[in-house]
Structures are given as structure tokens and as C-alpha cells.
N, C-alpha and C. Protein backbone atom coordinates (compact mmCIF):
# COMPACT_ATOMS: atom_id res chain seq x y z
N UNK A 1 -4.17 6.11 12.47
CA UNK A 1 -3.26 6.57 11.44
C UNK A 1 -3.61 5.95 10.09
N UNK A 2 -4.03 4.57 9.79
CA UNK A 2 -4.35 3.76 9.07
C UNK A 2 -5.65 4.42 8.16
N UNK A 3 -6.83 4.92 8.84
CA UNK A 3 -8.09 5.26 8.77
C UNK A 3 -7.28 6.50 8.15
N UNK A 4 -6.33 7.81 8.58
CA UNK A 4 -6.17 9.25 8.05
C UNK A 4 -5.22 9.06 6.83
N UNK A 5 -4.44 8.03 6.89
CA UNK A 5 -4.06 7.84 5.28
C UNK A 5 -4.61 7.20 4.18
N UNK A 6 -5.26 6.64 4.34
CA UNK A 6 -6.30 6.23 3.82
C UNK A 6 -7.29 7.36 2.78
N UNK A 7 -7.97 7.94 4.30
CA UNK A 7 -8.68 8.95 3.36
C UNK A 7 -8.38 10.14 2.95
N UNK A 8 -6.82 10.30 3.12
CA UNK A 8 -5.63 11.45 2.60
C UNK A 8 -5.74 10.73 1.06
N UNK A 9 -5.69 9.90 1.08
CA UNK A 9 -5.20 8.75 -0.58
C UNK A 9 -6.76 9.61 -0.95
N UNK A 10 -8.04 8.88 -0.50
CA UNK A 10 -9.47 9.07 -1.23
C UNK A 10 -8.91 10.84 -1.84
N UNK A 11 -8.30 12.06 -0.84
CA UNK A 11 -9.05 12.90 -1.29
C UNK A 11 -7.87 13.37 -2.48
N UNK A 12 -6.89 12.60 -2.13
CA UNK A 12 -5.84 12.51 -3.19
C UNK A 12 -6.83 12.64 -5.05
N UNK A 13 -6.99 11.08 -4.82
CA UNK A 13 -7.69 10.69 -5.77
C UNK A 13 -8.76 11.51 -6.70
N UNK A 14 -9.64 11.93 -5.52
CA UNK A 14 -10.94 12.55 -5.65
C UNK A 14 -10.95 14.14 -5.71
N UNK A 15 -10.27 14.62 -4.82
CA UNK A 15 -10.03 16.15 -4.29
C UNK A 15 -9.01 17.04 -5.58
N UNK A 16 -8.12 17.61 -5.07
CA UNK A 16 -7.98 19.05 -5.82
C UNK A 16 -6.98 18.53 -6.71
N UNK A 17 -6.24 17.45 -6.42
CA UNK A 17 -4.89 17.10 -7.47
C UNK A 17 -3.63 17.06 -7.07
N UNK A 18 -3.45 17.66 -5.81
CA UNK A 18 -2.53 18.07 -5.00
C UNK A 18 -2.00 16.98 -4.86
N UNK A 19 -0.48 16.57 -4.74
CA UNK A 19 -0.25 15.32 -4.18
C UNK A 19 0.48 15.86 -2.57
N UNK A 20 0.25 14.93 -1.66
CA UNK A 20 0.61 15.17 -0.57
C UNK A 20 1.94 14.18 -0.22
N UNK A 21 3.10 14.50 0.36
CA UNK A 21 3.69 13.63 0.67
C UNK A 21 3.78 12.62 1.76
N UNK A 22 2.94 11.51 1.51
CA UNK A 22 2.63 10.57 3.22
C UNK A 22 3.77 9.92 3.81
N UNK A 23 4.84 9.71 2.89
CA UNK A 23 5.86 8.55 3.60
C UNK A 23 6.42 9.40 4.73
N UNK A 24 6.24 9.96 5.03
CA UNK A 24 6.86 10.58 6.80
C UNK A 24 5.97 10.33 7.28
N UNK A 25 5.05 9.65 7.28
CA UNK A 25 3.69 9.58 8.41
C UNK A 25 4.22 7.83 8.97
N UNK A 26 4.77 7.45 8.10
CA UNK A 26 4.75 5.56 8.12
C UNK A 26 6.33 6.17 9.28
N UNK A 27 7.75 6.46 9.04
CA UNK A 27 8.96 7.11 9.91
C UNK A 27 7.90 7.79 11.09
N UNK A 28 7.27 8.69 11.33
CA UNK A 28 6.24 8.83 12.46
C UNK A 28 5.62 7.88 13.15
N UNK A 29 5.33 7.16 12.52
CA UNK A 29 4.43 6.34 13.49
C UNK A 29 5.34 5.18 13.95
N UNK A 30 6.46 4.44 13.23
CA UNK A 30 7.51 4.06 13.81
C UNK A 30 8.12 4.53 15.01
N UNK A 31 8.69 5.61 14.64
CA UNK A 31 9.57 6.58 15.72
C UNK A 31 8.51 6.88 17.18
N UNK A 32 7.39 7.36 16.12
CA UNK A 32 6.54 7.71 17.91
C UNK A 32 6.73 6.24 18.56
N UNK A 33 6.02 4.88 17.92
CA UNK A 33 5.80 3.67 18.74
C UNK A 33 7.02 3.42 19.31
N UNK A 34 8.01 3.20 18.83
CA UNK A 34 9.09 2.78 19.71
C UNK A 34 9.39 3.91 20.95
N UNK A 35 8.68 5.19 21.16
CA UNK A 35 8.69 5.61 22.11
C UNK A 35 8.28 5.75 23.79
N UNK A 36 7.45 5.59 23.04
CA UNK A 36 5.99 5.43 23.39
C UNK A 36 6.02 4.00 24.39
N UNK A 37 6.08 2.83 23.91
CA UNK A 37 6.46 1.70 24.26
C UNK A 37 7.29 1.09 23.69
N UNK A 38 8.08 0.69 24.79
CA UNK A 38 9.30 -0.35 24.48
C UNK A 38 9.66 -1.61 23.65
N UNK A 39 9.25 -1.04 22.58
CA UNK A 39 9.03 -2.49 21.36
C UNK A 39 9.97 -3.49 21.87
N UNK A 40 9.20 -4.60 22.05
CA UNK A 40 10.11 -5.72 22.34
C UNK A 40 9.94 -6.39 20.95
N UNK A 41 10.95 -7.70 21.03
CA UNK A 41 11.64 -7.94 19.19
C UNK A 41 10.01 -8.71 18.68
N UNK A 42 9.16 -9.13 19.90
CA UNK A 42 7.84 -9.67 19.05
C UNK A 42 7.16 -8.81 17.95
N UNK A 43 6.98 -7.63 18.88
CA UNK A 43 6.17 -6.60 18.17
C UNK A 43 6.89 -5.74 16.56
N UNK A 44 8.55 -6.17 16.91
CA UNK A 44 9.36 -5.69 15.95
C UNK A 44 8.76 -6.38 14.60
N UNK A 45 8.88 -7.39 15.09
CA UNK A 45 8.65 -8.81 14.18
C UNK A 45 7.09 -8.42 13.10
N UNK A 46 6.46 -8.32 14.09
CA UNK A 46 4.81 -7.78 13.44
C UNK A 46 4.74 -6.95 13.09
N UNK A 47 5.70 -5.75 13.10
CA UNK A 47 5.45 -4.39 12.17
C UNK A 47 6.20 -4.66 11.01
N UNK A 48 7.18 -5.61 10.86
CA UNK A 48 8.22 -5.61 9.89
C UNK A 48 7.50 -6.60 8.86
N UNK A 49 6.82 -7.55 9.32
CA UNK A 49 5.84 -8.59 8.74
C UNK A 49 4.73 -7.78 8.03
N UNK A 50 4.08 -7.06 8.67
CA UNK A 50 3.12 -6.34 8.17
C UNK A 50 3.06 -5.00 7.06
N UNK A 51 4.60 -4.24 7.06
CA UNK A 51 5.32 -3.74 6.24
C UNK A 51 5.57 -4.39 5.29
N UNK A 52 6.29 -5.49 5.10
CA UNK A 52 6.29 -6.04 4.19
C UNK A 52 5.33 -6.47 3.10
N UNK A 53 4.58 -6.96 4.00
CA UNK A 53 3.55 -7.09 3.19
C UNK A 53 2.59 -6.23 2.39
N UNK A 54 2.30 -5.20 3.36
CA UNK A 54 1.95 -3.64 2.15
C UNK A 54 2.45 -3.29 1.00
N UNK A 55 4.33 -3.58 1.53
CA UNK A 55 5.29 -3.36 0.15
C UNK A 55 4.29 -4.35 -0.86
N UNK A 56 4.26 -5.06 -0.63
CA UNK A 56 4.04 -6.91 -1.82
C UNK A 56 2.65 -5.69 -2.23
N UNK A 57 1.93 -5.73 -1.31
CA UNK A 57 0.05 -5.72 -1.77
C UNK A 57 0.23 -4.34 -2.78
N UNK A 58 1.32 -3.11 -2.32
CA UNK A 58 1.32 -2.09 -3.35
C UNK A 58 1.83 -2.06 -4.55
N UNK A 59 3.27 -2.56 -4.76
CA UNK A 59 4.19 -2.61 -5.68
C UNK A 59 3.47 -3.75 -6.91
N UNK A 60 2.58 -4.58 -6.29
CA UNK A 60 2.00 -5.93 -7.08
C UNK A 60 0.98 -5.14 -8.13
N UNK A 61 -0.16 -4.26 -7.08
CA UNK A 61 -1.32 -3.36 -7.56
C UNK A 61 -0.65 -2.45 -8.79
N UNK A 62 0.52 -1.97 -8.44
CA UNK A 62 0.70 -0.84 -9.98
C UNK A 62 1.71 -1.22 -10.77
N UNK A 63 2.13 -2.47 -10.51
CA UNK A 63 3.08 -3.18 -11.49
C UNK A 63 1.78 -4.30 -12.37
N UNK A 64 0.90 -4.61 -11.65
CA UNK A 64 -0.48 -5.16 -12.73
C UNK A 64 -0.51 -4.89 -13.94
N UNK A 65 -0.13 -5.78 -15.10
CA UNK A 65 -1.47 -5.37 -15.96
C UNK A 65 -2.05 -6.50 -16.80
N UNK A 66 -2.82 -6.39 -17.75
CA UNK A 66 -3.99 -7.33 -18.68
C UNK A 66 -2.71 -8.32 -19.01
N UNK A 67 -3.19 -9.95 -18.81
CA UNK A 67 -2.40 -10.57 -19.33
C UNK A 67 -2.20 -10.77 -20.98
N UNK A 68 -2.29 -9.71 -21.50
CA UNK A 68 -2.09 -9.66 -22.83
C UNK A 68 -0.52 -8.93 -23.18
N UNK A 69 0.37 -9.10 -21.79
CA UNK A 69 1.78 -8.17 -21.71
C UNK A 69 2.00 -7.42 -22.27
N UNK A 70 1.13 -6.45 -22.06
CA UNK A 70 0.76 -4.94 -22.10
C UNK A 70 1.56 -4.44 -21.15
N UNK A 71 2.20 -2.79 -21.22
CA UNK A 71 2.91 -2.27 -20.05
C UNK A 71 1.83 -1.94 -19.00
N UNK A 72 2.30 -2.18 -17.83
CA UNK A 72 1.19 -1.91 -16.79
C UNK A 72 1.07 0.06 -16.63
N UNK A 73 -0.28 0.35 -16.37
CA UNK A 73 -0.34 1.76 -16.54
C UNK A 73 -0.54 2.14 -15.09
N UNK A 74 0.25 2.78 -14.32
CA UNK A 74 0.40 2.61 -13.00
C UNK A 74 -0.11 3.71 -12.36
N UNK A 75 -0.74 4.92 -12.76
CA UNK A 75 -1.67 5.38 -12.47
C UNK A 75 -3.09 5.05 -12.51
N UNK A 76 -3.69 4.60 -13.54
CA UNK A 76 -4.87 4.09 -13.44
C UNK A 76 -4.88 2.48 -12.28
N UNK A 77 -3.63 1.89 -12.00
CA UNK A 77 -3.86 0.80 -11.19
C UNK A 77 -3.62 1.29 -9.76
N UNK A 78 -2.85 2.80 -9.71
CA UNK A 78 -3.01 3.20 -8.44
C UNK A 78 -4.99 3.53 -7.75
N UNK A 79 -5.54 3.89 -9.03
CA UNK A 79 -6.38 4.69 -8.55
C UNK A 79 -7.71 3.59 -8.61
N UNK A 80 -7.11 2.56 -9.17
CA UNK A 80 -8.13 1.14 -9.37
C UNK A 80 -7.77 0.48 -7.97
N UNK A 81 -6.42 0.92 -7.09
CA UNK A 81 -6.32 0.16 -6.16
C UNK A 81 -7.14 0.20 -5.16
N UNK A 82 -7.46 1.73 -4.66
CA UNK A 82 -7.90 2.40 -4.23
C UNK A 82 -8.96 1.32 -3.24
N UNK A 83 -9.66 1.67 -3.96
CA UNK A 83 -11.17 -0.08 -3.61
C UNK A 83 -10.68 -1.10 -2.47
N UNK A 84 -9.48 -1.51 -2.90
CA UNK A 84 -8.71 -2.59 -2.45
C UNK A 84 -8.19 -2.50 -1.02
N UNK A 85 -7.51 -1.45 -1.03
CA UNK A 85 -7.24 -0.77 0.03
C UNK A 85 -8.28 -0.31 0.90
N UNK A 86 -9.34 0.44 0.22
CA UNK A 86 -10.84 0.21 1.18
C UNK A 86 -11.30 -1.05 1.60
N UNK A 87 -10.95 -1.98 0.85
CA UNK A 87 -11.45 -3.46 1.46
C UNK A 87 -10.16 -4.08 2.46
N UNK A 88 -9.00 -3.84 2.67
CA UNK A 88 -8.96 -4.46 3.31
C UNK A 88 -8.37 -3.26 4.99
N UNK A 89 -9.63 -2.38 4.81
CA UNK A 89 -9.43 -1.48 5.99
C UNK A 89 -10.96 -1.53 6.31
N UNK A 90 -11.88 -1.75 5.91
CA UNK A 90 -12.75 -2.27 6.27
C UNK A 90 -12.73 -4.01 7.06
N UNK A 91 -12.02 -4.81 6.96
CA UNK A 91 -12.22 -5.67 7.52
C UNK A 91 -11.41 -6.06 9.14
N UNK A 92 -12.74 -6.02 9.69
CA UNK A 92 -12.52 -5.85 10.93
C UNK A 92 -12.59 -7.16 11.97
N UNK A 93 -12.77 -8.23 10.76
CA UNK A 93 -11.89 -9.16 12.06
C UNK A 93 -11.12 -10.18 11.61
N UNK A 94 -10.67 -11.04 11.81
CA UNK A 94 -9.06 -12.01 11.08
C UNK A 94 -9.75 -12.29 10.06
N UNK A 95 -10.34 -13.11 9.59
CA UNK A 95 -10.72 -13.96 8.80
C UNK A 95 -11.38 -13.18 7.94
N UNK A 96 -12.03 -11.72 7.98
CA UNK A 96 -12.32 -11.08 6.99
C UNK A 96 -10.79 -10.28 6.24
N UNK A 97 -10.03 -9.87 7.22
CA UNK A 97 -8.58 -9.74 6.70
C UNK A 97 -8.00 -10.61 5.87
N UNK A 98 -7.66 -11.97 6.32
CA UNK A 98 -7.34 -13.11 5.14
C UNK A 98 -8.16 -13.12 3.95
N UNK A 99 -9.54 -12.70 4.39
CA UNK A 99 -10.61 -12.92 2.86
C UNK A 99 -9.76 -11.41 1.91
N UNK A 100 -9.84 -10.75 2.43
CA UNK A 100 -9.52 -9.71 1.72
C UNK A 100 -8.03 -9.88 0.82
N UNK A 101 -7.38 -9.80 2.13
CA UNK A 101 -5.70 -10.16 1.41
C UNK A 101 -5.78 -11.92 0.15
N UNK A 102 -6.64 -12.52 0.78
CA UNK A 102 -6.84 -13.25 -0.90
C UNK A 102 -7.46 -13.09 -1.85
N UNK A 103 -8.32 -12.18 -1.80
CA UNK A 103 -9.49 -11.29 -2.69
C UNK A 103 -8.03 -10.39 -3.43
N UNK A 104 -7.56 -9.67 -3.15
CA UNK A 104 -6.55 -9.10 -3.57
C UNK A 104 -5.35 -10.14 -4.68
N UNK A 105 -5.00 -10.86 -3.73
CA UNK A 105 -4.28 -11.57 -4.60
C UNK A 105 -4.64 -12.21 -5.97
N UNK A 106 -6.21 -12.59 -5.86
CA UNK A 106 -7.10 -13.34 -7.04
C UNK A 106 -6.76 -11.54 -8.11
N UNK A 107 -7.27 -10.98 -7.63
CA UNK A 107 -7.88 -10.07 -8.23
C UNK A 107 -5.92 -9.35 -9.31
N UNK A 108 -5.27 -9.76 -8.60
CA UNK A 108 -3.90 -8.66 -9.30
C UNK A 108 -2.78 -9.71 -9.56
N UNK A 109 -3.49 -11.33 -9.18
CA UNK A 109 -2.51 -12.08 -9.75
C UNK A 109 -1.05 -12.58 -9.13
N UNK A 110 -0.86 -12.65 -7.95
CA UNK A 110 0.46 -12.52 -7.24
C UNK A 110 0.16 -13.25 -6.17
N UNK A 111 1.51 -14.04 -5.69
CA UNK A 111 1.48 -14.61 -4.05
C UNK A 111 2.31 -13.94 -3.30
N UNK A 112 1.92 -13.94 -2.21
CA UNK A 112 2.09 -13.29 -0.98
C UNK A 112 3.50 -13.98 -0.56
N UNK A 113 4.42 -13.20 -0.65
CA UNK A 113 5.80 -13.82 0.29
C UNK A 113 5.49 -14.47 1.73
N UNK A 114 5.81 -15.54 1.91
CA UNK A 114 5.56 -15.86 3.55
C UNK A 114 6.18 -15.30 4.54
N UNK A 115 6.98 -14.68 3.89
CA UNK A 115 8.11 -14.31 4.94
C UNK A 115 8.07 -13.27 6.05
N UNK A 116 7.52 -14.40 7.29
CA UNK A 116 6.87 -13.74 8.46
C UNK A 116 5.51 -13.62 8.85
N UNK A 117 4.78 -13.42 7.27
CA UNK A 117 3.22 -13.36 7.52
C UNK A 117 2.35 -14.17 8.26
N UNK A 118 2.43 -15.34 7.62
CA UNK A 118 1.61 -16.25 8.51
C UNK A 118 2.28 -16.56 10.22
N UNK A 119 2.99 -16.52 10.61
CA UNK A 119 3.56 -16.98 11.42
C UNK A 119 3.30 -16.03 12.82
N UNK A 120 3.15 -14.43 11.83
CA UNK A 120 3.08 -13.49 12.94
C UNK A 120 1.49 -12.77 13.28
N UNK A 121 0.67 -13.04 12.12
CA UNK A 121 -0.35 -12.61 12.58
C UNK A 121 -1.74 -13.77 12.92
N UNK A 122 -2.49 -13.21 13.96
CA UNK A 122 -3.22 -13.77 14.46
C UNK A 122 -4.70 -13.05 14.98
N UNK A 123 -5.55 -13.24 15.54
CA UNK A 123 -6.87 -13.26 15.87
C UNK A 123 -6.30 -11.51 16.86
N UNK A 124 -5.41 -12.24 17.84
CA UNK A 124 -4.80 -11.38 18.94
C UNK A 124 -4.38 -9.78 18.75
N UNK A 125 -3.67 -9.99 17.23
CA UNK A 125 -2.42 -8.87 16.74
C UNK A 125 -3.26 -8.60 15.01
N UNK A 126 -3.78 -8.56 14.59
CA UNK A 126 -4.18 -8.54 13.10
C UNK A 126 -4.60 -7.25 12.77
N UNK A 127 -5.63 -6.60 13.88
CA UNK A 127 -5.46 -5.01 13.56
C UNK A 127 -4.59 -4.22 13.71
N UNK A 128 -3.37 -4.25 14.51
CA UNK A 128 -2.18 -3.69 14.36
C UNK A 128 -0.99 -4.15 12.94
N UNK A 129 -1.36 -5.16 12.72
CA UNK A 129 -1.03 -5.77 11.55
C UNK A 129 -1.21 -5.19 10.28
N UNK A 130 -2.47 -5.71 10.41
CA UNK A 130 -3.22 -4.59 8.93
C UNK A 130 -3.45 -3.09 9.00
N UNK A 131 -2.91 -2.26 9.85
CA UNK A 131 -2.53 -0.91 10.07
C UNK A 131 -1.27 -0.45 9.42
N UNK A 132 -0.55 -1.40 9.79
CA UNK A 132 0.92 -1.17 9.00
C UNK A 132 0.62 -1.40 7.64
N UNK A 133 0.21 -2.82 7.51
CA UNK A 133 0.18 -3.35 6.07
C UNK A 133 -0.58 -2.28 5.26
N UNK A 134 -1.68 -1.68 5.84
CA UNK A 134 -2.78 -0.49 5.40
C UNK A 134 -1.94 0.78 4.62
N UNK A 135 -0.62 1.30 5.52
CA UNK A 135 0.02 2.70 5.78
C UNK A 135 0.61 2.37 4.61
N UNK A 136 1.97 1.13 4.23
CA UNK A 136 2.41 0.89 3.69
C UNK A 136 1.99 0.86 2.01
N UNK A 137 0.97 0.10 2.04
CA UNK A 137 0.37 -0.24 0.96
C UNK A 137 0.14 1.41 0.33
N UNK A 138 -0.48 2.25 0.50
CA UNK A 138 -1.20 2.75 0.68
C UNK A 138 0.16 4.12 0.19
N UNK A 139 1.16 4.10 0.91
CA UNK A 139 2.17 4.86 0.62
C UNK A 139 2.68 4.71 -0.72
N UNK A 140 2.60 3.85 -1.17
CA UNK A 140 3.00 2.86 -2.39
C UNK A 140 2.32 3.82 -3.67
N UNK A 141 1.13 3.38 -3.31
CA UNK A 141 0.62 3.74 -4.43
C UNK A 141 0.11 5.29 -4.30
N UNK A 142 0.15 6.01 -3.27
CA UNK A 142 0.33 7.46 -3.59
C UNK A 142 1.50 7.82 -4.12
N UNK A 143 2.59 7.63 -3.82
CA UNK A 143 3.95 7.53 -4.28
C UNK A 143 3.81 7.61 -5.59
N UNK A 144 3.23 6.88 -6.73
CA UNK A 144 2.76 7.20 -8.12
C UNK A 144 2.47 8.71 -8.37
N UNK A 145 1.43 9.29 -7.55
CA UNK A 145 1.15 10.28 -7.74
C UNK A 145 1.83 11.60 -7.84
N UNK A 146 3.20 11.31 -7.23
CA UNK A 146 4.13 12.70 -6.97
C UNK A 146 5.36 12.65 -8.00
N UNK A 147 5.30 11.47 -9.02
CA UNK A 147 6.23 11.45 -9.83
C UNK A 147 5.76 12.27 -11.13
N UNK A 148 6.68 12.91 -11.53
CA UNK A 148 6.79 14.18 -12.59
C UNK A 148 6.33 13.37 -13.95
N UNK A 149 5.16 14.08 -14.96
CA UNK A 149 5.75 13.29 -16.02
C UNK A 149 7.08 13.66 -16.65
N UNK A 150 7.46 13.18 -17.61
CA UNK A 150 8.60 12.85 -18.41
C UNK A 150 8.62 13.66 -19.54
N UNK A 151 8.88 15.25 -19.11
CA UNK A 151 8.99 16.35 -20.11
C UNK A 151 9.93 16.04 -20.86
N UNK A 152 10.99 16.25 -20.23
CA UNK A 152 12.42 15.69 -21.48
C UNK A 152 11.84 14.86 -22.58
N UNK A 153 11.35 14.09 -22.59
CA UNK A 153 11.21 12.91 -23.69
C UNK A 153 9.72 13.38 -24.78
N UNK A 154 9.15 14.30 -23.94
CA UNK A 154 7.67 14.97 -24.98
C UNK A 154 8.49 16.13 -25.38
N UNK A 155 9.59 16.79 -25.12
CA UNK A 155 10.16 17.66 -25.34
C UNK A 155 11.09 17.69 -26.83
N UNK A 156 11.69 16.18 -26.66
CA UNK A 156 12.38 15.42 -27.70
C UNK A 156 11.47 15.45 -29.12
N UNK A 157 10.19 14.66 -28.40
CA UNK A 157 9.65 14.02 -29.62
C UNK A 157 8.94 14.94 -30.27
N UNK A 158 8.92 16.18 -29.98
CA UNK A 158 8.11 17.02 -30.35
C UNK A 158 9.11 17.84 -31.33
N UNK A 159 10.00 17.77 -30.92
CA UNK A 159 11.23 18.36 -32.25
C UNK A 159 11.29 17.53 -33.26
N UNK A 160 11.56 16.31 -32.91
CA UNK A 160 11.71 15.36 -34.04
C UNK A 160 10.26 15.58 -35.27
N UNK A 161 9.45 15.93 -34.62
CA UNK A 161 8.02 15.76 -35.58
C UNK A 161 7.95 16.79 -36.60
């Protein structure tokens, strides 16, 4: 699921312009897993940890900008995220995951809430981890893409002129 939203985002980016709506895929893959198997509260624990953390890694990426407190331009940091999100779905084993998720952080300036992270992922659980964290993230910053611009206000200023 991680790998098809992912490259739903690339063709987002790259492809016709279309925005697609992904956040029912992240409610899907919830709803199927708890079906599927009987989430016990560990595994609860590691999807909610790993959610979270996507929230942090997306909302951080398009709220960025030049420390010259400039407004952050949240399309171009969606589509700068992009990379980021390829790097840390490319890394395929713990310690390239941690490299990444601190490669990220250097790179956009932000710390990582603890809350849950370290505690829940491990060597064992980290690709199910960074699947969520992947979907999440990843939802985030397509989410940019389906917001309208702001006719009313070019609508305004264009009378006034």
C-alpha cells in the first residue's frame, strides 16, 4: 500500500494534474487490518506511533520555509518533499530508516515528538512502521494538492485595481 501511494503522489506530481483523493486508502488499510487480524493493543500502539509520526514528517515538510521568515510556499515544499518521502521508502532496514527520518529532520528543521516512537519501533516491526509513517506522510502532502486556489480574493483584488 505504502509502495502504491507513493507512486500515486510521483504521478500526481509528474502526470496529468489530476489530484486524486488518497486519504480513504490510509481508513482502508486500517479497517481492512483490524479485520483481517485481531489487532492486539501492541500492534495498535505501532500504527498509532507510526501515524503520528507521518503527521510530524508531513505537516513539518509544507509548513518549511527559508529561515529568512518568509511564508512557507506549500506547494513547492509539497513537491520538494517528494524526494524525502522516496528516501525514506527506500530504506529497507532499521538503521537506514533512522538515517533517513534524521536526514529529514536536518534537512526541514524540526524534532520528532517522542511520543511512542522510539519506544515502539524496532529491527522486528520498522517496516510496518514506516508503511504507516510512509501512507500518512504522504497523504499530507497530497492533501496540498486538492485545495482550491483562492478565487474570492483574486476576484476582489482585481476590482479594486
Amino acid at each position: 500500500m505504502a509502495d502504491f501511494m507513493v507512486d500515486c503522489y510521483a504521478q500526481t506530481l509528474d502526470g496529468d494534474g489530476r489530484f486524486r483523493k488518497y486519504s480513504n486508502l490510509i481508513e482502508f488499510v486500517k479497517r481492512y487490518e483490524n479485520l483481517i487480524t485481531k489487532m492486539g493493543e501492541e500492534k495498535q500502539k505501532i500504527r498509532d506511533a507510526s501515524i503520528n509520526l507521518g503527521t510530524q514528517i508531513g505537516i513539518n515538510i509544507l509548513n518549511w520555509s527559508k529561515s529568512d521568515g518568509g511564508k512557507a510556499d506549500q506547494k513547492l515544499n509539497a513537491r520538494q518533499g517528494r524526494k524525502y518521502i522516496v528516501l525514506l521508502r527506500k530504506a529497507r532496514t532499521y538503521e537506514k530508516f533512522i538515517e533517513a527520518i534524521t536526514r529529514i529532520q536536518g534537512r526541514f528543521q524540526f524534532p520528532i515528538k517522542k511520543d511512542g516512537f522510539i519506544e515502539t519501533v524496532d529491527e522486528s516491526n520498522f517496516t510496518e512502521f514506516r508503511d504507516f509513517a510512509i501512507l500518512q506522510a504522504t497523504n499530507i502532502l497530497v492533501s496540498e494538492f486538492s485545495k482550491k486556489p483562492d478565487t474570492q480574493n483574486n476576484t476582489n483584488n482585481e476590482q479594486k485595481s
